[in-house]
N, C-alpha and C. Protein backbone atom coordinates (compact mmCIF):
# COMPACT_ATOMS: atom_id res chain seq x y z
N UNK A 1 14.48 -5.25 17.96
CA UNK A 1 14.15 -4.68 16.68
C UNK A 1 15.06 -5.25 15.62
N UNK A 2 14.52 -5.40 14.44
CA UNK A 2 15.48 -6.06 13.41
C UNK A 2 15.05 -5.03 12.20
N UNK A 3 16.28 -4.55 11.91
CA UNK A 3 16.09 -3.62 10.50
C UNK A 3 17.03 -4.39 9.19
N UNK A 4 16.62 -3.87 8.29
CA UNK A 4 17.24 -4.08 7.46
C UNK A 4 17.76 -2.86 6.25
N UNK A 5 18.70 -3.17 5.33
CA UNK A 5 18.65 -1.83 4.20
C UNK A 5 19.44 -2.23 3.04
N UNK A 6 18.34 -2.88 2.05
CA UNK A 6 19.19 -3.35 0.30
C UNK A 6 20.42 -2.57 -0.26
N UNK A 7 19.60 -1.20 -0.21
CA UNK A 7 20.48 -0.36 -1.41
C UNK A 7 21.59 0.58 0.40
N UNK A 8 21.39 0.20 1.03
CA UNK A 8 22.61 0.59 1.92
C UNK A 8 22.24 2.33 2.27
N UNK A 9 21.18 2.87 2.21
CA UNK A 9 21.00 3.91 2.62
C UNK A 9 21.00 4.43 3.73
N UNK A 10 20.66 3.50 4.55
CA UNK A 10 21.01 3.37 6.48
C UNK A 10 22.24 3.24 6.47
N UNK A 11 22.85 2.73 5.83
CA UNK A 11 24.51 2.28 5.99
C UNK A 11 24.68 1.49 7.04
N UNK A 12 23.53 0.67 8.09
CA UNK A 12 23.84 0.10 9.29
C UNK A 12 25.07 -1.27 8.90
N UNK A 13 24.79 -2.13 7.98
CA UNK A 13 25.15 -2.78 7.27
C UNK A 13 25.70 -2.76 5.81
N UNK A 14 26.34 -3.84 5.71
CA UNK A 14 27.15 -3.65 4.13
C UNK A 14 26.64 -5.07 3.50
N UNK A 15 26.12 -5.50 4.20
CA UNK A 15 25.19 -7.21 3.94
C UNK A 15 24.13 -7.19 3.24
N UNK A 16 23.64 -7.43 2.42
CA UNK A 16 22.11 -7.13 2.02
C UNK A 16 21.82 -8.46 2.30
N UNK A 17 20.35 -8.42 2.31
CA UNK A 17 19.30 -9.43 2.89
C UNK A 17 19.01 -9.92 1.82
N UNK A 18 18.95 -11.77 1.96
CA UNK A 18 18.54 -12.37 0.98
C UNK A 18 16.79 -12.70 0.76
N UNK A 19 16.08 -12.75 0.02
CA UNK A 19 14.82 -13.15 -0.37
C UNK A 19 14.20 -13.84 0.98
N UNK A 20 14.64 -14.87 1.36
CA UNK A 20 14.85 -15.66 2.90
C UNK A 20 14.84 -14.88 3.74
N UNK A 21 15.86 -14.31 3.94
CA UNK A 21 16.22 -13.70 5.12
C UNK A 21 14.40 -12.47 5.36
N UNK A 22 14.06 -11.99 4.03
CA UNK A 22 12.99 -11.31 4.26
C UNK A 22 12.17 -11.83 4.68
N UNK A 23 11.47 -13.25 4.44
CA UNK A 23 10.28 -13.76 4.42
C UNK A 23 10.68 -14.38 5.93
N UNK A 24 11.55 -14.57 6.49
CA UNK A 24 11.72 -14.84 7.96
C UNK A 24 11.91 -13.71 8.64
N UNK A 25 11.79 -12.66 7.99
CA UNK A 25 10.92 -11.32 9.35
C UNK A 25 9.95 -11.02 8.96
N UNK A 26 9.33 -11.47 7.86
CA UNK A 26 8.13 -11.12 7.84
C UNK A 26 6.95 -12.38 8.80
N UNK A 27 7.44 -13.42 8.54
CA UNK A 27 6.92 -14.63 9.38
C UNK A 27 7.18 -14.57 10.93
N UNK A 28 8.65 -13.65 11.21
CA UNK A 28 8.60 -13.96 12.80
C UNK A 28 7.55 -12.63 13.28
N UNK A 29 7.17 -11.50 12.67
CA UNK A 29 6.44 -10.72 12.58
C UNK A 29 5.24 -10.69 12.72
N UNK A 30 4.66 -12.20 11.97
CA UNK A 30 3.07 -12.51 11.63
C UNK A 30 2.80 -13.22 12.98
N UNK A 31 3.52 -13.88 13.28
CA UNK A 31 3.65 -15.38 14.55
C UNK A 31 3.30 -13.91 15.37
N UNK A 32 4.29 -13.12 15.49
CA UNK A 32 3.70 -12.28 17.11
C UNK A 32 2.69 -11.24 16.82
N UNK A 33 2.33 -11.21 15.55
CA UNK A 33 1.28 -9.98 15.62
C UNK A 33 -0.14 -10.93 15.16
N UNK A 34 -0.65 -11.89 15.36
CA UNK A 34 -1.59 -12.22 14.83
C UNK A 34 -2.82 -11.75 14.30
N UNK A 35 -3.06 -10.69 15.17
CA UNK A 35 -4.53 -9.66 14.88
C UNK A 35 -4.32 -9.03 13.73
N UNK A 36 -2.77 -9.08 13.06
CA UNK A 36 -2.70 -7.85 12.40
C UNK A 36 -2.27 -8.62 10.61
N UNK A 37 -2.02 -7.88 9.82
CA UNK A 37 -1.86 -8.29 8.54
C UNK A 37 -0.37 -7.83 8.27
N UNK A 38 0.92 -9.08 8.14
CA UNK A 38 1.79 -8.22 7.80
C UNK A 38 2.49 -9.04 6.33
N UNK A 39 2.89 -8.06 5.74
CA UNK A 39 3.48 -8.64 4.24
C UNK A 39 4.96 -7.71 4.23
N UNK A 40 5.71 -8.36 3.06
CA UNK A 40 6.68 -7.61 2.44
C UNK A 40 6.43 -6.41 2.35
N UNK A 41 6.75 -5.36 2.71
CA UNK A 41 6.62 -4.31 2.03
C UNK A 41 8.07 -3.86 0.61
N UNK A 42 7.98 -4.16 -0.66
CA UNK A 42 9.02 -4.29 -1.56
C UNK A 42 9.81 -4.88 -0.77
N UNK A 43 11.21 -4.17 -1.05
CA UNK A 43 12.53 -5.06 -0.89
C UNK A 43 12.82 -4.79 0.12
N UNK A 44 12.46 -3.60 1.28
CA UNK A 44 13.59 -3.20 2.33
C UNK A 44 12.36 -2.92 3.47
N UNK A 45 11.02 -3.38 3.48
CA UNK A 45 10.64 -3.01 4.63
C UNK A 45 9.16 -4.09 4.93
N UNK A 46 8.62 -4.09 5.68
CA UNK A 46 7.83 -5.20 6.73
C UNK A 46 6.33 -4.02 6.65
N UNK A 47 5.11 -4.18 5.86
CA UNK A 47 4.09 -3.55 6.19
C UNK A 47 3.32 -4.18 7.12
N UNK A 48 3.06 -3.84 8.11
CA UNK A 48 1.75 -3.85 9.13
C UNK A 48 0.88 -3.20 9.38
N UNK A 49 -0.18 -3.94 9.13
CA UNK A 49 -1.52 -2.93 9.15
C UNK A 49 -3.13 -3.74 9.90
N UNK A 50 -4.00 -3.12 9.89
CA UNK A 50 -4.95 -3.71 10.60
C UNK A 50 -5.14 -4.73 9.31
N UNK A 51 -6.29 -5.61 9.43
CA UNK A 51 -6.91 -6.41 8.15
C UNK A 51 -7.62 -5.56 7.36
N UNK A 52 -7.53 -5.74 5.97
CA UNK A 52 -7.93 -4.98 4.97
C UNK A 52 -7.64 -3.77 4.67
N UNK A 53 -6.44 -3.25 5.32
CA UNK A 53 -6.02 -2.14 5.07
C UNK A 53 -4.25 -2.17 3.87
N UNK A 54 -4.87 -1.62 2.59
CA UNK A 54 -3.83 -2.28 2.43
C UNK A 54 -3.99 -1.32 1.17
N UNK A 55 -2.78 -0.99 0.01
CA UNK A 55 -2.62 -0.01 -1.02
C UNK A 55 -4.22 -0.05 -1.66
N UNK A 56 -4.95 -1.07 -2.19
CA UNK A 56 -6.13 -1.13 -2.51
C UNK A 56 -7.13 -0.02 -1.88
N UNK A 57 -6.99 -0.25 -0.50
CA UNK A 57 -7.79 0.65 0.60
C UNK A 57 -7.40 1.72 0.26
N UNK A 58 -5.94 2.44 -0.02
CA UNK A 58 -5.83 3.16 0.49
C UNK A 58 -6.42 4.34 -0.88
N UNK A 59 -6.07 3.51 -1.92
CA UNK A 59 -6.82 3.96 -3.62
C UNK A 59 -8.20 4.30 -3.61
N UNK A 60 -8.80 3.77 -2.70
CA UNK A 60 -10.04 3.63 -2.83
C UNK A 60 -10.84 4.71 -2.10
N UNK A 61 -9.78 5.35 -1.00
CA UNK A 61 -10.20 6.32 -0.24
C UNK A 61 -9.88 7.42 -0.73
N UNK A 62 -8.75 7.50 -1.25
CA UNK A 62 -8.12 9.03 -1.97
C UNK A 62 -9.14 9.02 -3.37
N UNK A 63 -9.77 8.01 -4.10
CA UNK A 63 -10.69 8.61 -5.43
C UNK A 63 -11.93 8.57 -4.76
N UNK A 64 -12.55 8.34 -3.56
CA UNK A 64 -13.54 8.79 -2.77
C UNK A 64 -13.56 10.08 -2.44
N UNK A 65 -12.35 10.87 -2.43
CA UNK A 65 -12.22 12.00 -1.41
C UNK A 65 -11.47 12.99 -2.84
N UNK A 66 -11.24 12.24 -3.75
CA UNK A 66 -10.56 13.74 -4.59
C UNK A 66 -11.80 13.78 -5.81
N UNK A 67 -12.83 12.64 -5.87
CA UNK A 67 -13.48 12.25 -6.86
C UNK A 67 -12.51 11.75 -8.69
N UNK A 68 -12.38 10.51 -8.17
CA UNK A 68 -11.41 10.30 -9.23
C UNK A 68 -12.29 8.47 -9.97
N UNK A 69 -12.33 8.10 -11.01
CA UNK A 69 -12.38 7.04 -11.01
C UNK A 69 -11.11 6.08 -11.23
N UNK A 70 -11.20 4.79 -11.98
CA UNK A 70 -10.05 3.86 -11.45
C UNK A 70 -9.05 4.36 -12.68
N UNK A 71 -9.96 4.44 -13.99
CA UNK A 71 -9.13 5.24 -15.11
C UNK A 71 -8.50 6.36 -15.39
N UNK A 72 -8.78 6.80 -14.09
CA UNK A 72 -7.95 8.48 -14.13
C UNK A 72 -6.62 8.12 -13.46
N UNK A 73 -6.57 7.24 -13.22
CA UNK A 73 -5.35 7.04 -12.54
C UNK A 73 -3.69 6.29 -12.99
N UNK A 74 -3.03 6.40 -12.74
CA UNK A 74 -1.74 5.73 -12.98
C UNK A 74 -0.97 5.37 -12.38
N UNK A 75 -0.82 3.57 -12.09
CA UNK A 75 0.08 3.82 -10.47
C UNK A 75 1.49 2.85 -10.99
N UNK A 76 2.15 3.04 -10.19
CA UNK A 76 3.70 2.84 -10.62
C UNK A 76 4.13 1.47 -9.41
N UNK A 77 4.86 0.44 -9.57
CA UNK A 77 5.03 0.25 -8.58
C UNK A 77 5.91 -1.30 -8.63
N UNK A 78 6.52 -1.37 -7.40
CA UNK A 78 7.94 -2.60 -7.67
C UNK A 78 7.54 -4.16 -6.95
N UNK A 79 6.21 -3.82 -7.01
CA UNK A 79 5.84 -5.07 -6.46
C UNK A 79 4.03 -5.39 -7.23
N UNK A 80 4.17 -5.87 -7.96
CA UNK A 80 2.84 -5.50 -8.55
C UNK A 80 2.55 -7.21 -8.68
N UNK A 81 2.89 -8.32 -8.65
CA UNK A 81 2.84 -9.78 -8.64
C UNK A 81 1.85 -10.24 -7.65
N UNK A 82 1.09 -11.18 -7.83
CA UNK A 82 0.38 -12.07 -6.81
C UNK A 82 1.31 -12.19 -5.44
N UNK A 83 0.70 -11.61 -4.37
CA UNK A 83 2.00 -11.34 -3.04
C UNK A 83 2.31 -10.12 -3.10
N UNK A 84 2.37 -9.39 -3.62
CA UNK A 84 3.48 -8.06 -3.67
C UNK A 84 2.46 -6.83 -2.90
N UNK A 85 3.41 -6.11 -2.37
CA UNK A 85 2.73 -5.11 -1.99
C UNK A 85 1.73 -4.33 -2.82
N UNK A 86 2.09 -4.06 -4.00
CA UNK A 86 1.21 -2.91 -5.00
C UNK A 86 0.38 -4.21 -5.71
N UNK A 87 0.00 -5.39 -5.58
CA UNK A 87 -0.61 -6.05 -6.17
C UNK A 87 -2.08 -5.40 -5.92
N UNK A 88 -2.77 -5.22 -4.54
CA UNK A 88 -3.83 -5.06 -4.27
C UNK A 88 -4.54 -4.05 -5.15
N UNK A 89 -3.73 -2.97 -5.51
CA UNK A 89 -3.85 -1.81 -6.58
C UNK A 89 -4.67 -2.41 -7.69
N UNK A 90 -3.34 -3.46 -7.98
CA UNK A 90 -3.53 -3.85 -9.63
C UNK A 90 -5.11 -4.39 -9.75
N UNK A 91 -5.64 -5.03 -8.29
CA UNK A 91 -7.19 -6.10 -8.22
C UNK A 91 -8.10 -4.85 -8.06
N UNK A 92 -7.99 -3.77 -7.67
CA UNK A 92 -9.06 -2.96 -8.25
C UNK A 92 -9.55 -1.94 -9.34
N UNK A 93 -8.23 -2.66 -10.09
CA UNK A 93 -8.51 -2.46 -11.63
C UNK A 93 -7.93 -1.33 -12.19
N UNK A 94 -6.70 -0.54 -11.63
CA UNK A 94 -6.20 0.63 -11.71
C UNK A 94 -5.23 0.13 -12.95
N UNK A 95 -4.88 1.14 -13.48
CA UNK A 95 -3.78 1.08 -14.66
C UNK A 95 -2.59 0.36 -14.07
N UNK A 96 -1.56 -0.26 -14.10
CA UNK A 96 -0.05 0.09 -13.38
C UNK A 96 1.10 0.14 -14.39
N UNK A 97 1.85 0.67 -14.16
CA UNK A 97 3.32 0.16 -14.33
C UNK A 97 4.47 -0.25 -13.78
N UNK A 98 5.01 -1.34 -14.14
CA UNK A 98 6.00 -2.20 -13.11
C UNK A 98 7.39 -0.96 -13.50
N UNK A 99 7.76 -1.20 -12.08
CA UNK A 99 9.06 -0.23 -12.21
C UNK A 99 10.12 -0.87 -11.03
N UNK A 100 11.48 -0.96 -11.04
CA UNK A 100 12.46 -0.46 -10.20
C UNK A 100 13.10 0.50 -9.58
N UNK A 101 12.34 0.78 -8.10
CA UNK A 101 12.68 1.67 -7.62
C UNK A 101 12.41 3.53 -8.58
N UNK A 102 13.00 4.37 -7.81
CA UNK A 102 12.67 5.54 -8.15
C UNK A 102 12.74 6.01 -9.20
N UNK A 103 13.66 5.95 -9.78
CA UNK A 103 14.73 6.75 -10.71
C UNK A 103 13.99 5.99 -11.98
N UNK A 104 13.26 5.06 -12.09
CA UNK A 104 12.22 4.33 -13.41
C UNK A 104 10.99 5.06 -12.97
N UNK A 105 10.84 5.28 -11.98
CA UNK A 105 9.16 6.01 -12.09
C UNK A 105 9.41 7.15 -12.32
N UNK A 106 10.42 8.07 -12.46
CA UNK A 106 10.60 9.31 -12.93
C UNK A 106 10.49 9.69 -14.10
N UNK A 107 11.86 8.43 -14.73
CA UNK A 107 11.94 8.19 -16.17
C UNK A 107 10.52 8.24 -16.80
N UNK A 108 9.76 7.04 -16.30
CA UNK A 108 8.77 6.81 -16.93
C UNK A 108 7.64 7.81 -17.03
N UNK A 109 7.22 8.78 -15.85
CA UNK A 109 6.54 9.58 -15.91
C UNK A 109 7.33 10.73 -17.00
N UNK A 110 8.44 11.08 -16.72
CA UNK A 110 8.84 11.79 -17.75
C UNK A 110 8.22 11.90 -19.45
N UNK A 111 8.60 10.50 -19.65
CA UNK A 111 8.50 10.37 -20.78
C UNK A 111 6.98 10.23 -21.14
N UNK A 112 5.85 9.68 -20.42
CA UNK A 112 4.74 9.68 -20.19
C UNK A 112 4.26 11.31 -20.79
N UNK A 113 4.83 12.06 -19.80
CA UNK A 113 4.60 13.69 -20.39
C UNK A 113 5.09 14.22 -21.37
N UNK A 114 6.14 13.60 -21.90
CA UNK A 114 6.57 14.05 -23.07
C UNK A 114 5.69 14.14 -24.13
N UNK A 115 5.08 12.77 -23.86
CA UNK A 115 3.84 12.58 -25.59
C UNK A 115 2.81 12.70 -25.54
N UNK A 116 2.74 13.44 -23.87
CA UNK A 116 1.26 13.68 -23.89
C UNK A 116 0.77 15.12 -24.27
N UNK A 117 -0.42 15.13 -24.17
CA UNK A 117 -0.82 16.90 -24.07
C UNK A 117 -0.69 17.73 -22.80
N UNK A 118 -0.06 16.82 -22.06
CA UNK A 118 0.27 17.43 -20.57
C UNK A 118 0.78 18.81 -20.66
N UNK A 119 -0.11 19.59 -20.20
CA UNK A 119 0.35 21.32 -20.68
C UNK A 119 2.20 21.40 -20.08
N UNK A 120 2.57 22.11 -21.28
CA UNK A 120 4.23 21.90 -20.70
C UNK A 120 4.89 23.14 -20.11
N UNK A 121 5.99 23.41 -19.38
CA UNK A 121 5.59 24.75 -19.09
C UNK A 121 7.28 25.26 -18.65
């Protein structure tokens, strides 16, 4: 097993992983899983999933099932680039906003509600 952890929250390590170092577990990953689809997941983790299962899918099932369209929505996210995990989002046409990590999608929703009519309470 090979783990890794950027912001040191595992504490296994005090090393962070370079850009490289990711894309060579994600490649020694793909080599042994062939059936399967695996990408970056952001900065600190390896997604594997069947084919076509992927944030896109997963958008597509939750506004199937809550009845939502693509404009009701708002998605946040640290990988939103051609490659990136939350890219698939962005190709079915959902709003996004690029963020770092948590503590910006808070901010940002925060302030999002601030100017909205979001009942305040």
């Amino acid at each position: 097993m090979i783990a890794f952890d950027l912001d040191d929250t595992l504490a296994v390590t005090k090393s962070p992983i370079s850009e490289s170092m990711a894309d060579l577990l994600r490649d020694f990953a793909a080599q042994r899983l062939p059936d399967l689809e695996v990408h970056l997941g952001g900065t600190t983790s390896v997604d594997v999933t069947n084919a076509g299962i992927d944030k896109a899918y997963g958008m597509r099932k939750l506004m199937a099932a809550v009845g939502l369209a693509t404009g009701d929505i708002l998605f946040f996210g640290d990988q939103l680039g051609e490659g990136g995990n939350d890219h698939p989002v962005k190709s079915v046409g959902i709003d996004t906003i690029p963020v770092n990590g948590w503590e910006e999608t808070a901010l940002a929703i925060h302030a999002i509600i601030e100017v909205s009519d979001w009942p305040k309470t």
